[in-house]
C-alpha atoms as a PDB file:
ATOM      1  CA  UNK A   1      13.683 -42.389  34.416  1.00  0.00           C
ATOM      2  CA  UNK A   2      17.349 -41.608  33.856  1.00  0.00           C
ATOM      3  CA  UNK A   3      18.498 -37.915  33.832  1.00  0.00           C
ATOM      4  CA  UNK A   4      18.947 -36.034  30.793  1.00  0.00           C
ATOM      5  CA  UNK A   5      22.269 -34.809  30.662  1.00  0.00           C
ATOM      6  CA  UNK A   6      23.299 -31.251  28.241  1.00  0.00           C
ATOM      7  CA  UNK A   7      25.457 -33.341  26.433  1.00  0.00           C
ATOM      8  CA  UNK A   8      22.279 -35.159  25.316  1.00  0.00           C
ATOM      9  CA  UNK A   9      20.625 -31.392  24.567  1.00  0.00           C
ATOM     10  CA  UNK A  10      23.704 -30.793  22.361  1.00  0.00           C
ATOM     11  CA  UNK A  11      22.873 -33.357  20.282  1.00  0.00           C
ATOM     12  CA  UNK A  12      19.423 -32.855  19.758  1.00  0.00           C
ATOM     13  CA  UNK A  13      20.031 -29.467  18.479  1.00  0.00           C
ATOM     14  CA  UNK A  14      22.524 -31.069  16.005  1.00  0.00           C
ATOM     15  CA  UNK A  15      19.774 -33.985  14.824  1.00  0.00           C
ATOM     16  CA  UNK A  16      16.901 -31.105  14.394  1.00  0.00           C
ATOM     17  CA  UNK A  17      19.301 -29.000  12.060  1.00  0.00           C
ATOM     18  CA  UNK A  18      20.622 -31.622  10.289  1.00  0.00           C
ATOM     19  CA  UNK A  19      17.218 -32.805   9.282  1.00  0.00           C
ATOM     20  CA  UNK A  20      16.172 -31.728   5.661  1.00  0.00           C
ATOM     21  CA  UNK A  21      12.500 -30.739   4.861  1.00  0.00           C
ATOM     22  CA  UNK A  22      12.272 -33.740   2.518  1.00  0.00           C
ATOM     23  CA  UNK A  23      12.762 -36.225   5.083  1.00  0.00           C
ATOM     24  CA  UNK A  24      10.692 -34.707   7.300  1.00  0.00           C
ATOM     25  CA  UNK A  25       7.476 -34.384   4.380  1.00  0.00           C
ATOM     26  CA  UNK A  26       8.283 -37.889   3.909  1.00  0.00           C
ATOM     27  CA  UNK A  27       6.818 -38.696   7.930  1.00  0.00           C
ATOM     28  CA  UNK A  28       3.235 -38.286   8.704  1.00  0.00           C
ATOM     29  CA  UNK A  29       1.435 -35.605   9.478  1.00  0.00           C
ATOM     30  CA  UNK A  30       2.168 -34.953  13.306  1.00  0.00           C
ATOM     31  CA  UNK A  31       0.709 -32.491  15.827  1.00  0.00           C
ATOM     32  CA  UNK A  32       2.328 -31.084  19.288  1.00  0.00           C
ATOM     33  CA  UNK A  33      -0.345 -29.063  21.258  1.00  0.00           C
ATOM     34  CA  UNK A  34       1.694 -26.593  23.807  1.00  0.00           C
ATOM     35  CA  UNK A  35      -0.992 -25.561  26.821  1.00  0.00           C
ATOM     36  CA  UNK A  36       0.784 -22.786  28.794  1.00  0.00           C
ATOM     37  CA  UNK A  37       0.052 -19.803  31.888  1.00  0.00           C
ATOM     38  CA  UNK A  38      -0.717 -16.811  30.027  1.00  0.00           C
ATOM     39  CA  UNK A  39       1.603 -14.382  30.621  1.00  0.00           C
ATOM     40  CA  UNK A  40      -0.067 -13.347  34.101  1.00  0.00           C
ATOM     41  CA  UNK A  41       3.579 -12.322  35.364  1.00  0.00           C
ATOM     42  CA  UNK A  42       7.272 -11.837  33.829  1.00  0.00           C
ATOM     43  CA  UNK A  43       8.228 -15.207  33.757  1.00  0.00           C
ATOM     44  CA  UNK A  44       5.156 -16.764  32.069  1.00  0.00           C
ATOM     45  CA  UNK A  45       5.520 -13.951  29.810  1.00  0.00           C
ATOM     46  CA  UNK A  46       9.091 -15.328  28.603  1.00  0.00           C
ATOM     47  CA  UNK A  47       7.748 -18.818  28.194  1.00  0.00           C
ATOM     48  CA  UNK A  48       5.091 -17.770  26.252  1.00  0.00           C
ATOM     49  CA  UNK A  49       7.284 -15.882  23.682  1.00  0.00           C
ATOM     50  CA  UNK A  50       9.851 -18.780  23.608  1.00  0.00           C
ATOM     51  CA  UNK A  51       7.435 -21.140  22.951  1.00  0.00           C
ATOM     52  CA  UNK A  52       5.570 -19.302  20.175  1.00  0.00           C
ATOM     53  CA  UNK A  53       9.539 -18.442  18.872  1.00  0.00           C
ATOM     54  CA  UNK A  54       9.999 -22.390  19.173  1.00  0.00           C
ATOM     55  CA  UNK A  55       6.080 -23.401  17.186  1.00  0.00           C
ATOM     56  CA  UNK A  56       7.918 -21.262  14.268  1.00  0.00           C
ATOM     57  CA  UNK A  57      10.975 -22.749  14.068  1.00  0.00           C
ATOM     58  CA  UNK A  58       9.949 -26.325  14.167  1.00  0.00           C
ATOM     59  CA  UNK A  59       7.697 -25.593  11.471  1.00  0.00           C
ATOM     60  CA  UNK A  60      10.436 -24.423   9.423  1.00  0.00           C
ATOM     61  CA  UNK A  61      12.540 -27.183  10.324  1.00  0.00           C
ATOM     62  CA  UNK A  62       9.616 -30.156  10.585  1.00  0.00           C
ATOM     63  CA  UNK A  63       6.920 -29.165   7.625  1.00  0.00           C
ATOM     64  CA  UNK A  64       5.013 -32.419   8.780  1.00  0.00           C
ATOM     65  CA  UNK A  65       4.824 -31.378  12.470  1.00  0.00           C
ATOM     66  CA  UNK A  66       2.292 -28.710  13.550  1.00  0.00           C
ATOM     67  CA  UNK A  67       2.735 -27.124  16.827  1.00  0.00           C
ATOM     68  CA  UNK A  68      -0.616 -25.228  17.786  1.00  0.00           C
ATOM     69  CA  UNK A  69       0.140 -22.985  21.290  1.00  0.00           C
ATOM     70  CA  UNK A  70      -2.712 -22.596  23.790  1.00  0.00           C
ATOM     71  CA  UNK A  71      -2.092 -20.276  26.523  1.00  0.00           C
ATOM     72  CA  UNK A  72      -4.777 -19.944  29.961  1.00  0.00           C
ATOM     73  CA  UNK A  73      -5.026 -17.578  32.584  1.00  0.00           C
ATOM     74  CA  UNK A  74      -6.379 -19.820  35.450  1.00  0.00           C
ATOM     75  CA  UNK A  75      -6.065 -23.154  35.980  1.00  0.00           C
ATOM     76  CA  UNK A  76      -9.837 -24.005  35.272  1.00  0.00           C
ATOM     77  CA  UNK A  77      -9.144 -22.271  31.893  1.00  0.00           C
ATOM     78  CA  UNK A  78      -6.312 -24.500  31.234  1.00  0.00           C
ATOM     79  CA  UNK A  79      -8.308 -27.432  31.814  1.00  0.00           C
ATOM     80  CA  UNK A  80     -10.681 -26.516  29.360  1.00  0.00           C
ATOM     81  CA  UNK A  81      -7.971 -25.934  26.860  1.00  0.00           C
ATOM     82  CA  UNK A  82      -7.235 -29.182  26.928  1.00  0.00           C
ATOM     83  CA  UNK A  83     -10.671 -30.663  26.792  1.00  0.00           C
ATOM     84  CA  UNK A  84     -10.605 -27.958  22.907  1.00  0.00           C
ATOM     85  CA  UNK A  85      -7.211 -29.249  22.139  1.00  0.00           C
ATOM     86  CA  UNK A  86      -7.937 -33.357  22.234  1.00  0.00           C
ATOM     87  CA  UNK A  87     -11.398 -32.360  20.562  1.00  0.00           C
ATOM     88  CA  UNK A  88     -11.450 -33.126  16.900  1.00  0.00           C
ATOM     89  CA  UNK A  89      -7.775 -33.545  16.317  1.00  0.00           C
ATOM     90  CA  UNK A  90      -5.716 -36.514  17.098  1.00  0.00           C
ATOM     91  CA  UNK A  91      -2.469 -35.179  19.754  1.00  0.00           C
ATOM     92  CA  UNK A  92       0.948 -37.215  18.972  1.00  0.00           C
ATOM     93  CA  UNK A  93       2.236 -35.134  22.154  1.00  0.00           C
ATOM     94  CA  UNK A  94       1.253 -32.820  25.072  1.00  0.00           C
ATOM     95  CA  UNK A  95       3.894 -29.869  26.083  1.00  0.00           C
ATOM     96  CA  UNK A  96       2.579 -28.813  29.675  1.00  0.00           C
ATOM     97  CA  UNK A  97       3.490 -26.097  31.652  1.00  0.00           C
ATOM     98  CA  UNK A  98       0.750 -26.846  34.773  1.00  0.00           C
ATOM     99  CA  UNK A  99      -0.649 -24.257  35.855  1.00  0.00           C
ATOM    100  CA  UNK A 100      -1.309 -25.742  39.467  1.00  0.00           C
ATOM    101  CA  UNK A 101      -0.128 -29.631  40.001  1.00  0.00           C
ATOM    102  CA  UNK A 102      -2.782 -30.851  41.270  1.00  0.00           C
ATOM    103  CA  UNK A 103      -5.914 -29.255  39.232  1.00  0.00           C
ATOM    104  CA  UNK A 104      -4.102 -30.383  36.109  1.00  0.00           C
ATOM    105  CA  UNK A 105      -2.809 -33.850  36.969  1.00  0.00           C
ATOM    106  CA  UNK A 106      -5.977 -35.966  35.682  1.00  0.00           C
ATOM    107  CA  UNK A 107      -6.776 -34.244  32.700  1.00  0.00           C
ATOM    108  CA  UNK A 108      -3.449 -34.173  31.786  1.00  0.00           C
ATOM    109  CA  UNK A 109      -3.777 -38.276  32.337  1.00  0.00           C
ATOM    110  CA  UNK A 110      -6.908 -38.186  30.406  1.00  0.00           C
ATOM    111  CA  UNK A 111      -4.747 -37.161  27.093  1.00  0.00           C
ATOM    112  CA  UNK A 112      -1.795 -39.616  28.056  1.00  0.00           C
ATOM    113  CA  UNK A 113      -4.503 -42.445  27.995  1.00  0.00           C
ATOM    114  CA  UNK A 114      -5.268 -41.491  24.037  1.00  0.00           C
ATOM    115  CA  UNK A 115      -1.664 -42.190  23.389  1.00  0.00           C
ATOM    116  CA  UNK A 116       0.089 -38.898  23.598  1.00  0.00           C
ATOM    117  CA  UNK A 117       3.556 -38.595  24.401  1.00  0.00           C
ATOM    118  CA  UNK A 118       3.329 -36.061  27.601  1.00  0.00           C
ATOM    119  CA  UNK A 119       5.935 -33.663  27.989  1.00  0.00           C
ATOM    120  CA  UNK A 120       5.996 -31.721  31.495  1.00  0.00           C
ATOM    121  CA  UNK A 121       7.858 -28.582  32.044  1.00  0.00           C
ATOM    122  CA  UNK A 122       8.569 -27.019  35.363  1.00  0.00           C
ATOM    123  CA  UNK A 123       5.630 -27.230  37.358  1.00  0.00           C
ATOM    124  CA  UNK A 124       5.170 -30.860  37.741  1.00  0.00           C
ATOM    125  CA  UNK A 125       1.960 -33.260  38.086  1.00  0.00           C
ATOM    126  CA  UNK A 126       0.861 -34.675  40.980  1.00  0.00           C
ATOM    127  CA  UNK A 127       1.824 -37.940  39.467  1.00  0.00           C
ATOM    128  CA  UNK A 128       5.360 -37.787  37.854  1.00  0.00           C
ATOM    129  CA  UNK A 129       4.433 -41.379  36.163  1.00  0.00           C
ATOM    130  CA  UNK A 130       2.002 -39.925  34.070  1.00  0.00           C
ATOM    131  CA  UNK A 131       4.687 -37.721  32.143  1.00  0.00           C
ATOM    132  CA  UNK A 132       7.297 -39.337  29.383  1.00  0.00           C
ATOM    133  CA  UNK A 133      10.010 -36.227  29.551  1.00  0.00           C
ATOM    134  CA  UNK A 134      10.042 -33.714  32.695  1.00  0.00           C
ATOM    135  CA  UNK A 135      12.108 -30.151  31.740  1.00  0.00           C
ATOM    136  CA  UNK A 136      12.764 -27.851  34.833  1.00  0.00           C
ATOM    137  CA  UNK A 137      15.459 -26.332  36.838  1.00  0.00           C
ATOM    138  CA  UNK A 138      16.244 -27.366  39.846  1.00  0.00           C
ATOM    139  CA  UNK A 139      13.989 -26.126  42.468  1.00  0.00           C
ATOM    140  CA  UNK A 140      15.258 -27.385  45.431  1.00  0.00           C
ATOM    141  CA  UNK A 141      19.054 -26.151  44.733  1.00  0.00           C
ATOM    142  CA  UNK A 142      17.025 -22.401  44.011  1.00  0.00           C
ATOM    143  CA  UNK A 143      16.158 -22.729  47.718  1.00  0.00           C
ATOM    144  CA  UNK A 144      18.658 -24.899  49.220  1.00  0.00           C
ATOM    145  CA  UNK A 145      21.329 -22.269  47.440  1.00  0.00           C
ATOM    146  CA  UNK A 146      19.805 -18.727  48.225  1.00  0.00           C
ATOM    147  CA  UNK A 147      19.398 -20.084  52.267  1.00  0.00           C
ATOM    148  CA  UNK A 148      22.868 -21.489  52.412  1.00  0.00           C
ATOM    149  CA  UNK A 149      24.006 -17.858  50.968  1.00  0.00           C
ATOM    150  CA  UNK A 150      21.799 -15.782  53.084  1.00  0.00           C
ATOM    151  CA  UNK A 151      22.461 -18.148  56.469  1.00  0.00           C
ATOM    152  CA  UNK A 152      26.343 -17.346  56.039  1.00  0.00           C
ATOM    153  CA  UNK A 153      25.703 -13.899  55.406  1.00  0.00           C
ATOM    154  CA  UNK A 154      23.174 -13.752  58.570  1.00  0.00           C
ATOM    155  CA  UNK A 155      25.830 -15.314  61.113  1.00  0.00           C
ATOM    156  CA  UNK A 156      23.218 -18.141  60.676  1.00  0.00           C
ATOM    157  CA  UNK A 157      21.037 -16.298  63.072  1.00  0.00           C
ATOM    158  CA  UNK A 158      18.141 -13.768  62.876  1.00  0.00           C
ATOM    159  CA  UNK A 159      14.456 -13.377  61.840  1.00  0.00           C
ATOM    160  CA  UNK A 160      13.073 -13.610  58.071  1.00  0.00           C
ATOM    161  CA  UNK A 161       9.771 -13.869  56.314  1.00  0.00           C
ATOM    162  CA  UNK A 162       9.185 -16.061  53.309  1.00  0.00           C
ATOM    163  CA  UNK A 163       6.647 -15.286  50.076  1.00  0.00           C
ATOM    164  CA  UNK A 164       5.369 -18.652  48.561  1.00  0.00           C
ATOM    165  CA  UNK A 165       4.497 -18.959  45.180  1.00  0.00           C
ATOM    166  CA  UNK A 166       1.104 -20.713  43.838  1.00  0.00           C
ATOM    167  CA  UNK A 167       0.629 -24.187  45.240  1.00  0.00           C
ATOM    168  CA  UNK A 168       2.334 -26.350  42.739  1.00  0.00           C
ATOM    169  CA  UNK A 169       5.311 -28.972  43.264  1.00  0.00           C
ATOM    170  CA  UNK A 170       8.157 -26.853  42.258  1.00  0.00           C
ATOM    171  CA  UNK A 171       6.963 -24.232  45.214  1.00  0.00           C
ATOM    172  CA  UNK A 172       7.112 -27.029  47.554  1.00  0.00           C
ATOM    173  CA  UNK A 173      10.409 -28.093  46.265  1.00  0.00           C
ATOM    174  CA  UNK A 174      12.004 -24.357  46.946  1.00  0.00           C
ATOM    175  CA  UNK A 175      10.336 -24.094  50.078  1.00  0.00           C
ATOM    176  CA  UNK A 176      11.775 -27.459  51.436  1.00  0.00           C
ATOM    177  CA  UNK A 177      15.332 -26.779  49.847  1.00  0.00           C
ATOM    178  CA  UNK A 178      14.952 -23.823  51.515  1.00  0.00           C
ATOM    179  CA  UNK A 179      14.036 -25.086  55.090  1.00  0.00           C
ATOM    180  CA  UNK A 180      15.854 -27.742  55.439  1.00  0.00           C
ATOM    181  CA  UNK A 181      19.275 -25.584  55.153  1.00  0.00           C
ATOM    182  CA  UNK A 182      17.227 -22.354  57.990  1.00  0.00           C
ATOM    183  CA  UNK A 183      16.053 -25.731  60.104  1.00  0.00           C
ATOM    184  CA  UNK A 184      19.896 -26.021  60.807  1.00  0.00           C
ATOM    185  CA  UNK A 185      20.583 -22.797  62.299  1.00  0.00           C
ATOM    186  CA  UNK A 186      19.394 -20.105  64.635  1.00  0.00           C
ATOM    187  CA  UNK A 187      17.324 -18.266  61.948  1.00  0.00           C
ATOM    188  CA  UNK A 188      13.484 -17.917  62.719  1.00  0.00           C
ATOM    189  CA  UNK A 189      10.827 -17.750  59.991  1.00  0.00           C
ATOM    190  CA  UNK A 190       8.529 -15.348  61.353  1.00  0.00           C
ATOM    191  CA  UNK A 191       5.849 -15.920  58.244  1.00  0.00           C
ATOM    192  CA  UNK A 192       5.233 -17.824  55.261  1.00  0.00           C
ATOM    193  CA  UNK A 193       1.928 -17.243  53.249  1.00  0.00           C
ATOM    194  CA  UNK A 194       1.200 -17.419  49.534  1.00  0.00           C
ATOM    195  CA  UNK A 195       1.596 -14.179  47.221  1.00  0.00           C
ATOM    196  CA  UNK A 196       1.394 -16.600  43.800  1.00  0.00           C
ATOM    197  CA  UNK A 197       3.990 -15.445  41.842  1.00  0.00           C
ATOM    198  CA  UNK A 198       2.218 -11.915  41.691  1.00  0.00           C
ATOM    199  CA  UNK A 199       3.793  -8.533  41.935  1.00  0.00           C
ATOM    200  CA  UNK A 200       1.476  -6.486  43.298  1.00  0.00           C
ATOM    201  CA  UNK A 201       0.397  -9.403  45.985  1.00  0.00           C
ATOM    202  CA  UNK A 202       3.422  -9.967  47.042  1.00  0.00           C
ATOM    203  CA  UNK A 203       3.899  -5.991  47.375  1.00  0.00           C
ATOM    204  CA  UNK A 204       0.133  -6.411  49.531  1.00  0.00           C
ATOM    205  CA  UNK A 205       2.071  -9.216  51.424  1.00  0.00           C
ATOM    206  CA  UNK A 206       5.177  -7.599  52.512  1.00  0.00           C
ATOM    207  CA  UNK A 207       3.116  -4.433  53.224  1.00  0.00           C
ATOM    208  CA  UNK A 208       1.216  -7.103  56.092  1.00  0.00           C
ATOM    209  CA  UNK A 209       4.708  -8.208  57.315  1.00  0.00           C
ATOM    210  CA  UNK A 210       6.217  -4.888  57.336  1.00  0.00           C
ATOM    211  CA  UNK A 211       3.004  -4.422  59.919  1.00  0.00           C
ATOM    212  CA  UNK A 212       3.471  -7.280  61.850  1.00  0.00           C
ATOM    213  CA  UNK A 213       6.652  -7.466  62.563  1.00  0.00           C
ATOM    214  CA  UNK A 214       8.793  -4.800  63.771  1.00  0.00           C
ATOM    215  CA  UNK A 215      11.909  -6.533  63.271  1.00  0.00           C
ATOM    216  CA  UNK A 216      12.774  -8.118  60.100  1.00  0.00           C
ATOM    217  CA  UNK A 217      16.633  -9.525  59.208  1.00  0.00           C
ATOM    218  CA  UNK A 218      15.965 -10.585  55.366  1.00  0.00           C
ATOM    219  CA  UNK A 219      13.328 -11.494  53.336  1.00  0.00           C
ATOM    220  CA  UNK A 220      12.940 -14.303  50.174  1.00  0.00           C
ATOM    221  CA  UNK A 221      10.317 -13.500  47.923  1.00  0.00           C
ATOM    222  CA  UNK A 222      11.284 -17.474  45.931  1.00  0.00           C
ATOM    223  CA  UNK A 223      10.929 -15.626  43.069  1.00  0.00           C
ATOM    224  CA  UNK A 224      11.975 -11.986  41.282  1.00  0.00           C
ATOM    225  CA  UNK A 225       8.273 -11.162  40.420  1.00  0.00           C
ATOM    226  CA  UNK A 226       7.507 -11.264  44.021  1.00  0.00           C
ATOM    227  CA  UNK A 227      10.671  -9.530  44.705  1.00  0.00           C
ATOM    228  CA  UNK A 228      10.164  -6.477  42.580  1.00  0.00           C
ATOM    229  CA  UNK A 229       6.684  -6.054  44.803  1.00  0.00           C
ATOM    230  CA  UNK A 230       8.974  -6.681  48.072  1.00  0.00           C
ATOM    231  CA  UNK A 231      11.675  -3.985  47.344  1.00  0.00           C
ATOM    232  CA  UNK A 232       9.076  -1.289  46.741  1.00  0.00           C
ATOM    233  CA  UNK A 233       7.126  -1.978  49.983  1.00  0.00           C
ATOM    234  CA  UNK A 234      10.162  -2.025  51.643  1.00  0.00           C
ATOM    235  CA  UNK A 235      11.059   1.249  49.986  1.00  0.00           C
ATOM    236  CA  UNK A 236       7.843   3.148  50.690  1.00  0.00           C
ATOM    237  CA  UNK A 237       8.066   2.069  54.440  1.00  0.00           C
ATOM    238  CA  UNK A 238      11.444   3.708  55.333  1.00  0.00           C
ATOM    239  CA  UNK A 239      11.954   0.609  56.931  1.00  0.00           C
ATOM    240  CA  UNK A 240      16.345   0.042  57.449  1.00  0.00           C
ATOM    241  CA  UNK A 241      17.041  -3.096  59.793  1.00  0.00           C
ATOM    242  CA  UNK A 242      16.140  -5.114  56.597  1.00  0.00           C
ATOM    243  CA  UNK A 243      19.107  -6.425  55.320  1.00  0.00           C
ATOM    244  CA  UNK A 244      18.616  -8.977  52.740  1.00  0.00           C
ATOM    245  CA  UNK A 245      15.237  -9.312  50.004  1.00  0.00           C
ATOM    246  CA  UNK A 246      16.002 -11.784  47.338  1.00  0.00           C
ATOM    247  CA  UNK A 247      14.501 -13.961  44.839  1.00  0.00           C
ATOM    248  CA  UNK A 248      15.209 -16.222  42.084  1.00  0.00           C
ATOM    249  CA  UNK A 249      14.412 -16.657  38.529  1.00  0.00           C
ATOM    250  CA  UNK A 250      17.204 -14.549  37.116  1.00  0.00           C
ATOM    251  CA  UNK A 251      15.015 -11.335  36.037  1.00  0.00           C
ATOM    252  CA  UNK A 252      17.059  -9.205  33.767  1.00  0.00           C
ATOM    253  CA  UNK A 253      15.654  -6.103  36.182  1.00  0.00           C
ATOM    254  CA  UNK A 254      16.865  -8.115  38.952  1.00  0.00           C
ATOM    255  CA  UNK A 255      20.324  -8.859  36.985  1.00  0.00           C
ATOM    256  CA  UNK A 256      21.086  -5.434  36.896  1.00  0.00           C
ATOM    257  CA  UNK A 257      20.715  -4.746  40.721  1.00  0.00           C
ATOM    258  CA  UNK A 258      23.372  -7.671  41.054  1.00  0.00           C
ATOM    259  CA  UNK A 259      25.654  -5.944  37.979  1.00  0.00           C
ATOM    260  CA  UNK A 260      25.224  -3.106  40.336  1.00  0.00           C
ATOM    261  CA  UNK A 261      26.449  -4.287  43.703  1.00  0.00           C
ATOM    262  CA  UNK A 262      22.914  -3.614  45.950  1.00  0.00           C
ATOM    263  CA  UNK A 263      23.764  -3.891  49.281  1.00  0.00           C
ATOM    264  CA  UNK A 264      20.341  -5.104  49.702  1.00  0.00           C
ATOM    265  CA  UNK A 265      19.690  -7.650  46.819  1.00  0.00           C
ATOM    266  CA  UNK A 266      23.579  -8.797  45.505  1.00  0.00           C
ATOM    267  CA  UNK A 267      22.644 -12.316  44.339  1.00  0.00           C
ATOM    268  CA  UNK A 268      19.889 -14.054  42.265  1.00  0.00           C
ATOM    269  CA  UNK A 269      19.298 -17.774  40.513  1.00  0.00           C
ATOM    270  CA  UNK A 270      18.865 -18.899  37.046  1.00  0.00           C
ATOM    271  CA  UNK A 271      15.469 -20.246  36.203  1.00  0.00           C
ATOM    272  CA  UNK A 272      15.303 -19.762  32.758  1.00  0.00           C
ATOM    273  CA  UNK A 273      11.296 -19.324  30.601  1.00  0.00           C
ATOM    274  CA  UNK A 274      13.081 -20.886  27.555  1.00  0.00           C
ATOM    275  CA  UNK A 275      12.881 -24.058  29.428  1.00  0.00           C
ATOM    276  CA  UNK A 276       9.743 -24.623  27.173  1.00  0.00           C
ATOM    277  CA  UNK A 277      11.547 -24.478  23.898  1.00  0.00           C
ATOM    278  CA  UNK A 278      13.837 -27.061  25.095  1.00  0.00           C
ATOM    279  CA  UNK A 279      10.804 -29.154  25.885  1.00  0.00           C
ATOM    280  CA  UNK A 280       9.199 -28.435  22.848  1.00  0.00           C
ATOM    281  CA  UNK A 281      12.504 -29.233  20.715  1.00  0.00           C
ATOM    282  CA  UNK A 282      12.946 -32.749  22.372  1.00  0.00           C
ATOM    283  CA  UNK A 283       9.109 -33.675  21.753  1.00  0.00           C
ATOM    284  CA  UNK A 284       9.627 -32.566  17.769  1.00  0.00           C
ATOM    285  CA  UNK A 285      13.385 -34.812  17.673  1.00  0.00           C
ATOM    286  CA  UNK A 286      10.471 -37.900  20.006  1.00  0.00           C
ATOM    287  CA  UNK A 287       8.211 -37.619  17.250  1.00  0.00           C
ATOM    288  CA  UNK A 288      10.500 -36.914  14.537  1.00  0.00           C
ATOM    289  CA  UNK A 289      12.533 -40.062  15.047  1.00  0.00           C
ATOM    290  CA  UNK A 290      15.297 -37.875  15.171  1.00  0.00           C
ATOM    291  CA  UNK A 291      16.402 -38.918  19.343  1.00  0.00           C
ATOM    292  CA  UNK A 292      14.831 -40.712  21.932  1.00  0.00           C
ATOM    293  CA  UNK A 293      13.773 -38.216  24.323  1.00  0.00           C
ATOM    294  CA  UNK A 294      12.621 -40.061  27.199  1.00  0.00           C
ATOM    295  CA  UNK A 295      13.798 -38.872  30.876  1.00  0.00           C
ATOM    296  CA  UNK A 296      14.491 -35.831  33.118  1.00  0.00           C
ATOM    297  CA  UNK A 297      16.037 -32.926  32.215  1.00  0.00           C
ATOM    298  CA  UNK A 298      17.493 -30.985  35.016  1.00  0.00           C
ATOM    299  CA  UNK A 299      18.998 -27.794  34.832  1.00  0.00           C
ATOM    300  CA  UNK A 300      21.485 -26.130  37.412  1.00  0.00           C
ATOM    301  CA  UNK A 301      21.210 -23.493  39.708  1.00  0.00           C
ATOM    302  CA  UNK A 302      24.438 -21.656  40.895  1.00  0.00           C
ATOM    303  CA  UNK A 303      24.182 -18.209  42.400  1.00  0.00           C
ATOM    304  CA  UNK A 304      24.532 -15.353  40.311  1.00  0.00           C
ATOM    305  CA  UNK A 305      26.573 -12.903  41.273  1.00  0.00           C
ATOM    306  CA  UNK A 306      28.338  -9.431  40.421  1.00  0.00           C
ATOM    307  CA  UNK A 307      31.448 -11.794  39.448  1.00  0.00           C
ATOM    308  CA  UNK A 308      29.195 -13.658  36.770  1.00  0.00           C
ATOM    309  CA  UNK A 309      25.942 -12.269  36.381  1.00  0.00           C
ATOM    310  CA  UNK A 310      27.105 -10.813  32.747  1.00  0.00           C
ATOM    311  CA  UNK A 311      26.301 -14.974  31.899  1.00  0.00           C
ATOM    312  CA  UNK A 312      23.156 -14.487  32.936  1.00  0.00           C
ATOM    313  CA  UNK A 313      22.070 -11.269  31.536  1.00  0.00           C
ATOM    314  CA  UNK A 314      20.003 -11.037  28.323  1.00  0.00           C
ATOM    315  CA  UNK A 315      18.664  -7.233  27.899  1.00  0.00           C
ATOM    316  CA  UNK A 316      16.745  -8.186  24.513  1.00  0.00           C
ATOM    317  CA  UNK A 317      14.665 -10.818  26.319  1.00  0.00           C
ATOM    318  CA  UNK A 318      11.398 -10.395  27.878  1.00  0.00           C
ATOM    319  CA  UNK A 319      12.196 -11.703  31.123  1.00  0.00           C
END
């Protein structure tokens, strides 16, 4: 599929508000079903208000498409919100934010074989063929970025510990942008285990590594959730050699320690929740007939830092 490029996104905002509400009651009646993570962490949490801020303004600006938002706090429970969401109602198109790739891959095949149009956002399936329009950021930059940062600032030598994510392919794609930049220097990962986007696990985590380890350079938690969980265990240990903890994600909390200049935490990346509403604004323009919205969407990842992080801080959102 080609890449989607912003200037395309421009223009799809222009075709949805140019569209009148009696064109669009002239179209048939059209359904997009939205199956999301509950908000079991800060980011989610921003996706699911964007895309329940998105369900009311296409509404307003499509009368004959209904969006109907399911949200799932496991990935068994997102299954079975898709098995409620085909039943009895016929889907035009599927807006997917996996909850794990590889649990969600077939039934998410099972709705593309009744003709939906499948839109996947950020975590993507097992089997990118399956999907008609993929929305993320780029994962592999949000690793390959934060190690080529933290490498320099290490004298490309030292020992770290990693935090994974949950076991999905935009975790692999940060860990292996990641790697591949520490595989080229002198810098040892001590540790890498699994704390699933999760605050207080990846506080648990870090608490482990703290004990394990008695010299640690820097730490990347892959994500600011995590992060927030690493700086207090780091905090209540007393613990001083550690130079570096950062994340990614662009957490306003997180924000304002880079505003602020910490010594300990002075850059971040963009990974924005209102990826969704993007997604969900190309399916209405698909369905519409107002764009062709076929392809990959892909956005950036530069470092924030104190010299631009007032671009990347929102204090009215949730995330």
């Amino acid at each position: 599929m080609t890449s989607m490029t912003k200037r395309a996104l421009a223009m799809l905002a222009v075709s949805l508000m140019a569209c009148t509400a009696t064109s669009a009651l002239a179209q048939s009646k059209k359904t997009i079903a939205v199956s999301i993570p509950a908000a079991t962490h800060g980011w989610t949490g921003g996706v699911v208000y964007h895309a329940e801020q998105a369900a009311k303004e296409i509404k307003a600006a499509f009368p004959n498409i209904d969006v109907v938002v399911k949200t799932s706090p496991s990935a068994t429970a997102q299954v079975s919100a898709l098995e409620d969401l085909s039943a009895g109602r016929n889907l035009d198109a599927l807006v997917i934010l996996p909850f794990t790739s590889e649990e969600l891959t077939g039934p998410v095949a099972q709705v593309k074989a009744g003709g939906a149009f499948i839109a996947v956002v950020d975590r993507g399936l097992t089997d990118p063929t399956i999907q008609d329009l993929y929305v993320a950021g780029d994962n592999i930059a949000v690793g390959a970025n934060t190690a080529k940062w933290l490498a320099e600032k290490l004298g490309k030598k030292g020992k770290i510990v990693v935090l994974r994510g949950i076991p999905t392919v935009i975790d692999d794609e940060r860990i292996k942008g990641f790697t591949d930049v520490i595989k080229g220097t002198d810098i040892k990962i001590l540790d890498i285990q699994y704390a699933n986007w999760n605050q207080d696990q990846a506080f648990t985590l870090m608490q482990d590594y703290l004990a394990k380890y008695p010299q640690i350079d820097a730490v990347w938690a892959n994500d600011d959730d995590m992060l927030l969980g690493v700086l207090e265990a780091i905090k209540q240990s007393g613990r001083t050699e550690i130079k570096y903890a950062l994340g990614g994600n662009g957490m306003k909390d997180v924000i304002e320690l880079v505003k602020a200049k910490n010594p300990v935490t002075p850059i971040s990346t963009p990974y924005p929740p209102s990826m969704i509403k993007s997604a969900i604004y190309m399916t209405a323009a698909q369905l519409s007939g107002q764009a062709p919205m076929r392809g990959n969407f892909k956005l950036d990842a530069p470092l924030i830092t104190p010299e631009n992080a007032d671009q990347f801080y929102f204090p009215d959102s949730p995330f």
